[in-house]
PDB file of N, CA and C in Angstrom:
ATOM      1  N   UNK A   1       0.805  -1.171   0.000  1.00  0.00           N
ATOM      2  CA  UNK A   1       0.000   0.000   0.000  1.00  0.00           C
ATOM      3  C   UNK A   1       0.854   1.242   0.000  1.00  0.00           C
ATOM      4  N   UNK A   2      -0.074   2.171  -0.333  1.00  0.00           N
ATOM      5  CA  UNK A   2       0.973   3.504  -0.386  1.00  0.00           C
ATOM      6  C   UNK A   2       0.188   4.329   1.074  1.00  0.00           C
ATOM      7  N   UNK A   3       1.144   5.819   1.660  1.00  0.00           N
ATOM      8  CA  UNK A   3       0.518   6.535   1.948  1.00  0.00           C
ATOM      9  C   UNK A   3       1.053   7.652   1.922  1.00  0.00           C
ATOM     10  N   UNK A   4       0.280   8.613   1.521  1.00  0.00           N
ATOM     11  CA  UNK A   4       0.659  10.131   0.719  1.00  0.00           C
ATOM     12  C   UNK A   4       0.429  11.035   2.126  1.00  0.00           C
ATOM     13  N   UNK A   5       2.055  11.062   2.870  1.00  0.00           N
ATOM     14  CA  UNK A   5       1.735  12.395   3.998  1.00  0.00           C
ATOM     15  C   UNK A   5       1.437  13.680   3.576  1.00  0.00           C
ATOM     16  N   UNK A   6       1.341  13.846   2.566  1.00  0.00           N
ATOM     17  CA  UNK A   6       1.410  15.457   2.361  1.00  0.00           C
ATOM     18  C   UNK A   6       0.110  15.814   0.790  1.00  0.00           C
ATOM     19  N   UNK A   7      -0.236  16.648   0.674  1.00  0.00           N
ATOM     20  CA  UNK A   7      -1.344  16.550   0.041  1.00  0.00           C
ATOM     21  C   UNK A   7      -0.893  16.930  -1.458  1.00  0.00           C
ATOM     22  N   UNK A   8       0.493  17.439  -1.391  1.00  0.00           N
ATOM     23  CA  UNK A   8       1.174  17.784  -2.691  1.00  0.00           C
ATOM     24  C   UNK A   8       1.785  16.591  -3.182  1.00  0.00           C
ATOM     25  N   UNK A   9       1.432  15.011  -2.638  1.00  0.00           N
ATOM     26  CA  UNK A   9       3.093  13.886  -2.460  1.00  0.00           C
ATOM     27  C   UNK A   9       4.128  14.058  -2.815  1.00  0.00           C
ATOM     28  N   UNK A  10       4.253  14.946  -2.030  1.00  0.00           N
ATOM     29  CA  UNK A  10       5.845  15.206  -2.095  1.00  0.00           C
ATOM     30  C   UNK A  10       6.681  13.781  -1.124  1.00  0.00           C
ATOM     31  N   UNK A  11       5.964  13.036  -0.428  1.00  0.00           N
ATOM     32  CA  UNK A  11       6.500  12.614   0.804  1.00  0.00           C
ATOM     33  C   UNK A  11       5.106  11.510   0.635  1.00  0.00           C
ATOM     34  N   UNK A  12       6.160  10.353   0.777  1.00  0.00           N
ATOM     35  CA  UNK A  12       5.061   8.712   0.430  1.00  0.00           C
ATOM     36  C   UNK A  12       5.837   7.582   1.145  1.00  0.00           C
ATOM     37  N   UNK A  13       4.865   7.234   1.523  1.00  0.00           N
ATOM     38  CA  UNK A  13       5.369   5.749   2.497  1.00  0.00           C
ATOM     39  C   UNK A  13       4.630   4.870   2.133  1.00  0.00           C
ATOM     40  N   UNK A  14       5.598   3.842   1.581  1.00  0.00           N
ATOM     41  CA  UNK A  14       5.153   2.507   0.747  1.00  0.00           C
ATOM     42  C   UNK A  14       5.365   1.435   2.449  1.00  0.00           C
ATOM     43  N   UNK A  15       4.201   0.890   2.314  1.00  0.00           N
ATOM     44  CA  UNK A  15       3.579  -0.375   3.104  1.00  0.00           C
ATOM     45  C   UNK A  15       3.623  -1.528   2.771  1.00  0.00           C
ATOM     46  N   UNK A  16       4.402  -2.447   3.125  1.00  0.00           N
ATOM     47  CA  UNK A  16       4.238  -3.975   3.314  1.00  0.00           C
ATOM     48  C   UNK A  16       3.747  -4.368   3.833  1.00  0.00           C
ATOM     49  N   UNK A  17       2.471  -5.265   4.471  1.00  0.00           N
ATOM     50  CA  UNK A  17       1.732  -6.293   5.600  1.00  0.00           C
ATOM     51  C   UNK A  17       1.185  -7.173   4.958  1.00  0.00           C
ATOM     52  N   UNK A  18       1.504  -8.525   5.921  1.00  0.00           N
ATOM     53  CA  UNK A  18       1.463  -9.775   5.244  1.00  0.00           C
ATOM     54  C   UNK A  18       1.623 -10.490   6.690  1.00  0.00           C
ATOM     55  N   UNK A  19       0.755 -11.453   6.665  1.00  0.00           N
ATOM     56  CA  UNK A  19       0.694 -12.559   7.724  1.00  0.00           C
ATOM     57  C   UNK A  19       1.474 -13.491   6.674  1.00  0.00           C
ATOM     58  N   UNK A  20       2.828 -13.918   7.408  1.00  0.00           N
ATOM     59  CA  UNK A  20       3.618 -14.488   7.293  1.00  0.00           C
ATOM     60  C   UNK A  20       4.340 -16.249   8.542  1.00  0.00           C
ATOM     61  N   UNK A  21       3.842 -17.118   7.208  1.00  0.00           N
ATOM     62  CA  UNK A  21       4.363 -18.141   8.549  1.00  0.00           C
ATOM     63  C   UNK A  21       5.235 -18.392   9.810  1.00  0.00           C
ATOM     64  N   UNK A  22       6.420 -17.766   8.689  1.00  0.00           N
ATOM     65  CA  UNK A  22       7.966 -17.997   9.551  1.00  0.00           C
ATOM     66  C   UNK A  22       8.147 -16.313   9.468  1.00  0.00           C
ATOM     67  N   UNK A  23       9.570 -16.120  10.140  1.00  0.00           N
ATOM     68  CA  UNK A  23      10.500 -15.328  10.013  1.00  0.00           C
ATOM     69  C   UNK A  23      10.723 -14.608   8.590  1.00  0.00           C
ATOM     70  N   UNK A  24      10.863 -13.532   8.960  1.00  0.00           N
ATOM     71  CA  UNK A  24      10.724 -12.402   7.607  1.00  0.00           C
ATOM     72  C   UNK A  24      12.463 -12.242   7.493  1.00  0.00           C
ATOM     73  N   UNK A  25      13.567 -13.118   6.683  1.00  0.00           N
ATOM     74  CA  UNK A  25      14.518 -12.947   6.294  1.00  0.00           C
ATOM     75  C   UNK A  25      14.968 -11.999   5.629  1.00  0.00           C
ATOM     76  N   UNK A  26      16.426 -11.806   5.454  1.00  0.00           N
ATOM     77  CA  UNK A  26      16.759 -10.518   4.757  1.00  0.00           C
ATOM     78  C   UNK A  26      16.557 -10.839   3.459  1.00  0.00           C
ATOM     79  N   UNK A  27      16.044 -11.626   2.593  1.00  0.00           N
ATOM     80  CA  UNK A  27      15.256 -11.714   1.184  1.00  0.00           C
ATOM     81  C   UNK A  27      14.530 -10.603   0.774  1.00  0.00           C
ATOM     82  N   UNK A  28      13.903 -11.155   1.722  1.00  0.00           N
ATOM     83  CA  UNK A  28      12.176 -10.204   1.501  1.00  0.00           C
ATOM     84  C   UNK A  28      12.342  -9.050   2.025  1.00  0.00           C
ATOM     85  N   UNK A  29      13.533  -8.346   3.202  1.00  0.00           N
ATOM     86  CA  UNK A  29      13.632  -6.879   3.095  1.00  0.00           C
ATOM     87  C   UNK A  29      14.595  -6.763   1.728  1.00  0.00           C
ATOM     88  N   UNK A  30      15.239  -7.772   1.390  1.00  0.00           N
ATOM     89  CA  UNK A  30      16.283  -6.779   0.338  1.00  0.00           C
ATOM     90  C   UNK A  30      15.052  -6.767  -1.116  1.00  0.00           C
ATOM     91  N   UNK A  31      14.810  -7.882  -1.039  1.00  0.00           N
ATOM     92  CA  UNK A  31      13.472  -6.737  -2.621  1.00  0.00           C
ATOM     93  C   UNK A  31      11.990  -5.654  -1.868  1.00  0.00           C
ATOM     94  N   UNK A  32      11.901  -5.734  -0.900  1.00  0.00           N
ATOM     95  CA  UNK A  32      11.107  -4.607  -0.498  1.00  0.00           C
ATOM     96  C   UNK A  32      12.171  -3.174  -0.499  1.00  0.00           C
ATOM     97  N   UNK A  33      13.464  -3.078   0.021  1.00  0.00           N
ATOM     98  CA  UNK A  33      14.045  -2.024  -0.566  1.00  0.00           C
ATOM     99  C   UNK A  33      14.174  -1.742  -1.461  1.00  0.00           C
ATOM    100  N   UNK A  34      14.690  -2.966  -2.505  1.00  0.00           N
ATOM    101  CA  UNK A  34      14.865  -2.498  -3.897  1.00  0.00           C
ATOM    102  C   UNK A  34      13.866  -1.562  -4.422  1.00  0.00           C
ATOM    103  N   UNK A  35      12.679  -2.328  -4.091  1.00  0.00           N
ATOM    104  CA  UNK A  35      11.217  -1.945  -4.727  1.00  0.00           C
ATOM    105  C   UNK A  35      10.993  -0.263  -4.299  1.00  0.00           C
ATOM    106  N   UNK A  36      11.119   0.170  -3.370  1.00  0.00           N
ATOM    107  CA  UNK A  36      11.455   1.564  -2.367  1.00  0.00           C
ATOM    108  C   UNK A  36      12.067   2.093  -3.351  1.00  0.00           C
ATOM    109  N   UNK A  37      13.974   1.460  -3.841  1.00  0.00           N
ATOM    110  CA  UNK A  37      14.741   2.940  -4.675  1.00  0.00           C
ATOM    111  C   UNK A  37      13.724   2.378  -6.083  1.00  0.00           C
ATOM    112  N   UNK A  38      13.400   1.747  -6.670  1.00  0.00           N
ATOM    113  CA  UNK A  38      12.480   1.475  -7.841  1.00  0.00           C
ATOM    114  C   UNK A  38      11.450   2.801  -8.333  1.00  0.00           C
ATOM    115  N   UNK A  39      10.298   2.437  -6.683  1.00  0.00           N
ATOM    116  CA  UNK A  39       9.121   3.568  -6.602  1.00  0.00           C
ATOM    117  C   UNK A  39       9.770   5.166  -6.429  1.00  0.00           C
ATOM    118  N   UNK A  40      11.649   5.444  -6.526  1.00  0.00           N
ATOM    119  CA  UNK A  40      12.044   6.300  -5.666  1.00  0.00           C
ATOM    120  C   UNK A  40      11.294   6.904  -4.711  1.00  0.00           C
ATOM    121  N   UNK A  41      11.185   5.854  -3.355  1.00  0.00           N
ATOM    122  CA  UNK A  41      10.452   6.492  -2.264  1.00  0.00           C
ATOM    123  C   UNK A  41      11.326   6.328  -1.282  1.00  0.00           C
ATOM    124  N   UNK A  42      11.388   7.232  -0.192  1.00  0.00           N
ATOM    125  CA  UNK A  42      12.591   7.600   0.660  1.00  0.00           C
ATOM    126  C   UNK A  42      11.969   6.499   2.386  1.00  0.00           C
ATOM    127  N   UNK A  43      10.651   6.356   2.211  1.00  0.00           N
ATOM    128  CA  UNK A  43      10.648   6.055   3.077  1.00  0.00           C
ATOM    129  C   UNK A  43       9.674   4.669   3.210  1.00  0.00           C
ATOM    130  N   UNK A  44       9.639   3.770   4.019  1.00  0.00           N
ATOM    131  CA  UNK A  44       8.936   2.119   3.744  1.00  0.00           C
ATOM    132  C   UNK A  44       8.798   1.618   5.495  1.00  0.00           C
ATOM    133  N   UNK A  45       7.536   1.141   5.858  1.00  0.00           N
ATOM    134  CA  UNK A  45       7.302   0.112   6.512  1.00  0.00           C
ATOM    135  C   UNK A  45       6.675  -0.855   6.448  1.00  0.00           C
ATOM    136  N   UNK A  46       7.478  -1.693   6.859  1.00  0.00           N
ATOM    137  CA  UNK A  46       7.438  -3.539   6.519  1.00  0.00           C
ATOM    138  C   UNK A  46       6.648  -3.983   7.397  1.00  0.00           C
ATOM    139  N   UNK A  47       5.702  -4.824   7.676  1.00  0.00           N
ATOM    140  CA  UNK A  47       4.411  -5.526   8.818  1.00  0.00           C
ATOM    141  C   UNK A  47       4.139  -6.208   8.815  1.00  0.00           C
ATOM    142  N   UNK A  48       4.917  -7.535   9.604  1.00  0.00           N
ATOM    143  CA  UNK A  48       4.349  -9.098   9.506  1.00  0.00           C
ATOM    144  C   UNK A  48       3.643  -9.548  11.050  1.00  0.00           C
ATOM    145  N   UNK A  49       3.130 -10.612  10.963  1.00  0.00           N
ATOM    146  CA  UNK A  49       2.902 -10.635  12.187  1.00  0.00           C
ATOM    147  C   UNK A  49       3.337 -12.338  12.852  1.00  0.00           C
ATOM    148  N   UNK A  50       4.623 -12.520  12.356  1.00  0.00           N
ATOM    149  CA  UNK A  50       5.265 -13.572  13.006  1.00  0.00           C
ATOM    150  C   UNK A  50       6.731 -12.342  13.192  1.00  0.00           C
ATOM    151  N   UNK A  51       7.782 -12.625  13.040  1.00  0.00           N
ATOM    152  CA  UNK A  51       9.441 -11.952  13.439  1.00  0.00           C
ATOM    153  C   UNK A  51      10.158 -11.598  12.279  1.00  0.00           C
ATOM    154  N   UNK A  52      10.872 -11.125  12.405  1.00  0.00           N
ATOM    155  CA  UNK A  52      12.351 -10.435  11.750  1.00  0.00           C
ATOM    156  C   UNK A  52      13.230 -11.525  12.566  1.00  0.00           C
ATOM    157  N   UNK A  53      14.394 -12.133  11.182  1.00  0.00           N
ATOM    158  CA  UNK A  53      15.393 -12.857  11.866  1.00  0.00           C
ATOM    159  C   UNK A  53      16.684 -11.473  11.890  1.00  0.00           C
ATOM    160  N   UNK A  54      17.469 -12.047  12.573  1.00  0.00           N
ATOM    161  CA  UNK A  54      18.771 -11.175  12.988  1.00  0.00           C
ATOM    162  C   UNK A  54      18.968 -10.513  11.858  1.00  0.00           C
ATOM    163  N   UNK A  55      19.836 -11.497  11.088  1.00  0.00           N
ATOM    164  CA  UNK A  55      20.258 -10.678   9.962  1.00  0.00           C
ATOM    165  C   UNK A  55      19.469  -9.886   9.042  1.00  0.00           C
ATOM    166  N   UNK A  56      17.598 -10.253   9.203  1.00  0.00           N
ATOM    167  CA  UNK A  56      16.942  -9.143   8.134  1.00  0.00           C
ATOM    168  C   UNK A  56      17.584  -7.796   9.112  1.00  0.00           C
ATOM    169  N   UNK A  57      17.532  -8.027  10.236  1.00  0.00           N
ATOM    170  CA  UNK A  57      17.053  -6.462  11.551  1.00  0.00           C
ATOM    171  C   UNK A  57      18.495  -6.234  11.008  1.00  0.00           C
ATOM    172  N   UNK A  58      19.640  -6.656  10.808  1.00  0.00           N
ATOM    173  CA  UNK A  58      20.770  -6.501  10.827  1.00  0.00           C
ATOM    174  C   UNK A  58      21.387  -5.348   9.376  1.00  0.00           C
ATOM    175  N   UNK A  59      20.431  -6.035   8.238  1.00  0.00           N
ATOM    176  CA  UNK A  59      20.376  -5.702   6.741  1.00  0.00           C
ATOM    177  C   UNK A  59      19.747  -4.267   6.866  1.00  0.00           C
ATOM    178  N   UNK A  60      18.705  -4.227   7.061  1.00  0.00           N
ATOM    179  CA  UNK A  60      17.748  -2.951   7.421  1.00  0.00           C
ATOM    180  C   UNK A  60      18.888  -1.560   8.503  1.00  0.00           C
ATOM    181  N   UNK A  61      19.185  -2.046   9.380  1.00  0.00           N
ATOM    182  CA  UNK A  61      19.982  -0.655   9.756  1.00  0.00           C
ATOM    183  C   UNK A  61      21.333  -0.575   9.251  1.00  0.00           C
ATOM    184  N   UNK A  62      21.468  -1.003   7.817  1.00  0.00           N
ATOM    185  CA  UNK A  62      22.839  -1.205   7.883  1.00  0.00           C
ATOM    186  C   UNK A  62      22.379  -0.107   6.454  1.00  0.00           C
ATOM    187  N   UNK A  63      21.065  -0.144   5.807  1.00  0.00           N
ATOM    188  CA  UNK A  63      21.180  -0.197   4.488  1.00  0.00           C
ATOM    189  C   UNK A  63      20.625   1.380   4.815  1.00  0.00           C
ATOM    190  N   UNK A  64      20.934   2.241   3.337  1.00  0.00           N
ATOM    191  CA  UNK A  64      20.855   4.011   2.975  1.00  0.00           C
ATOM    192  C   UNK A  64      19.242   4.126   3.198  1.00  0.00           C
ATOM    193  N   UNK A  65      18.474   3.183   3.792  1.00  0.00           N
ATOM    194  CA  UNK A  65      17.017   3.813   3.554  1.00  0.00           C
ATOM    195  C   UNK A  65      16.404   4.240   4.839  1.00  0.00           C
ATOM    196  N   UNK A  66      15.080   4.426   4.827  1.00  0.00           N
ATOM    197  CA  UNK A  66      14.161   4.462   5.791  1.00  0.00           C
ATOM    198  C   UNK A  66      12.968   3.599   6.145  1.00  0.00           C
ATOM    199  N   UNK A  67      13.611   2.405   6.830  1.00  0.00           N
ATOM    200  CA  UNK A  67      12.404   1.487   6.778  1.00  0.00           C
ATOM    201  C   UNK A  67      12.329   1.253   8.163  1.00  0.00           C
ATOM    202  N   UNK A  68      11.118   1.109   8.269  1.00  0.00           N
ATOM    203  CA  UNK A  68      10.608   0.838   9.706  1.00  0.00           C
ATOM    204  C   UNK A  68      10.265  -0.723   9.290  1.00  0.00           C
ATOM    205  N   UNK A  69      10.437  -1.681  10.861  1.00  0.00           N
ATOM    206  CA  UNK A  69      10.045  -2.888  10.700  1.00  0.00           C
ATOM    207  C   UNK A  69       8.978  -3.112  12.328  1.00  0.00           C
ATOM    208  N   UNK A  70       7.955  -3.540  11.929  1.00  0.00           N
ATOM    209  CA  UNK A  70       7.025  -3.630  12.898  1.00  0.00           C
ATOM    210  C   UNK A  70       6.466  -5.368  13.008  1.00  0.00           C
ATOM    211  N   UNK A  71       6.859  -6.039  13.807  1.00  0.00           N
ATOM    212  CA  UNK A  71       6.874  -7.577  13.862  1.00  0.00           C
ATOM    213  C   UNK A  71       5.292  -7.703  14.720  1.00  0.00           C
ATOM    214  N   UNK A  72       5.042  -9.245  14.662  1.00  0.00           N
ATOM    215  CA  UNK A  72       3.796  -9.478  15.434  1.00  0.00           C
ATOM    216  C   UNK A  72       3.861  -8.670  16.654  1.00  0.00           C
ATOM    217  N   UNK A  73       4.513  -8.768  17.587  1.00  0.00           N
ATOM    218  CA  UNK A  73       4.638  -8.176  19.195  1.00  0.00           C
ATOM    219  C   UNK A  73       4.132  -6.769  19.270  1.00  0.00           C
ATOM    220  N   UNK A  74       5.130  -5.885  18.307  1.00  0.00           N
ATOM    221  CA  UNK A  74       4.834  -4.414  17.870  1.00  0.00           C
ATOM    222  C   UNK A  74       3.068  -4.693  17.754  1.00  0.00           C
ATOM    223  N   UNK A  75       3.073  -4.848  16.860  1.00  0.00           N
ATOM    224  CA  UNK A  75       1.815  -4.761  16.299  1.00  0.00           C
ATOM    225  C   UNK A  75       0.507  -4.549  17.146  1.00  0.00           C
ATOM    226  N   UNK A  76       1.104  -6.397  17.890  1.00  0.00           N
ATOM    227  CA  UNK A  76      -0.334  -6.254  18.918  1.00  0.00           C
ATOM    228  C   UNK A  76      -0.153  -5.316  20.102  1.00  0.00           C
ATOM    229  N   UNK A  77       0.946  -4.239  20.729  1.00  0.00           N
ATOM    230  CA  UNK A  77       1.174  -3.648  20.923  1.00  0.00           C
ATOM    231  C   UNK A  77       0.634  -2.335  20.676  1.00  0.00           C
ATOM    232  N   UNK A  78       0.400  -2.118  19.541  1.00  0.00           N
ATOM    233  CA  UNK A  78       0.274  -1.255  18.800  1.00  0.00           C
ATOM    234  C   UNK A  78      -1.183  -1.147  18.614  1.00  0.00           C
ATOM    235  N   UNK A  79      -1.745  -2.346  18.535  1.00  0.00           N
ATOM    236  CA  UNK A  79      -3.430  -2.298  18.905  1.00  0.00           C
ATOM    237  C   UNK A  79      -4.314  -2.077  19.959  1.00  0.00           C
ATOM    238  N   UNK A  80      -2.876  -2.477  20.996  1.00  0.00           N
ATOM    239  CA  UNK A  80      -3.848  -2.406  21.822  1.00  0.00           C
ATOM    240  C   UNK A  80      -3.870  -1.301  23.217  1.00  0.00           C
ATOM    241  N   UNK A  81      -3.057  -0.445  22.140  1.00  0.00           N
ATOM    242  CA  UNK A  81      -2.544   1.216  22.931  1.00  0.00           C
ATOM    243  C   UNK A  81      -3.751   1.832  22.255  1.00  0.00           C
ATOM    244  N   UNK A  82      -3.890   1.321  21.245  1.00  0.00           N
ATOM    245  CA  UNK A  82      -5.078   2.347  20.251  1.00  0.00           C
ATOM    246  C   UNK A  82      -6.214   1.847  20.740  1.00  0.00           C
ATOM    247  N   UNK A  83      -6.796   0.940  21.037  1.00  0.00           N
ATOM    248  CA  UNK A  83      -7.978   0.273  21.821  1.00  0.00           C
ATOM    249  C   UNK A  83      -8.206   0.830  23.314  1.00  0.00           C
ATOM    250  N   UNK A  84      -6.944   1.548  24.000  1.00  0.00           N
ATOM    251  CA  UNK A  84      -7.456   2.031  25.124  1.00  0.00           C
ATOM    252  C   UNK A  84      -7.726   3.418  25.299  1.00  0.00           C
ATOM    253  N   UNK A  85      -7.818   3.803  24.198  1.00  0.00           N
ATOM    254  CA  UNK A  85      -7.448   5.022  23.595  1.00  0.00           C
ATOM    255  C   UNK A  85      -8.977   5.428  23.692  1.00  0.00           C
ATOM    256  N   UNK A  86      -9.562   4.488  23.133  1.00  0.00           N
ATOM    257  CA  UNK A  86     -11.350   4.833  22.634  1.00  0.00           C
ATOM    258  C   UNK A  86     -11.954   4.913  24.189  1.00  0.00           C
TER     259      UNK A  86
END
């Protein structure tokens, strides 16, 4: 998915989420970056809801981009800050 912060898109954040069996290896971040300098978009978050193995988490802060990685834990985390919210 895309999302357009700014109403001119000047500024876009490309979305990955995918319920994923296993571990999200550095495979699947290295063509989700690619795909990032492709769309030339500066910025990407990735969303599975099983883990990141070492070396994806390892690949990702090593590499020129801006990707956020948000694993199952985050997530339900993340739901359920917004659920107490209401």
């Amino acid at each position: 998915g895309v999302i357009n912060e700014d109403r001119l898109g000047l500024d876009t954040i490309y979305v990955q989420a995918k319920k994923w069996q296993g571990n999200i290896g550095r495979p699947k971040l290295m063509e989700f970056v690619g795909a990032l300098k492709g769309q030339k978009a500066n910025k990407g978050v990735f969303i599975t809801t099983s883990k990141f193995t070492n070396d994806a988490i390892d690949y990702v802060s090593k590499v020129d981009s801006n990707v956020v990685l948000i694993d199952g834990d985050q997530l339900a985390e993340f739901m359920i800050d917004l659920t107490s919210l209401c």
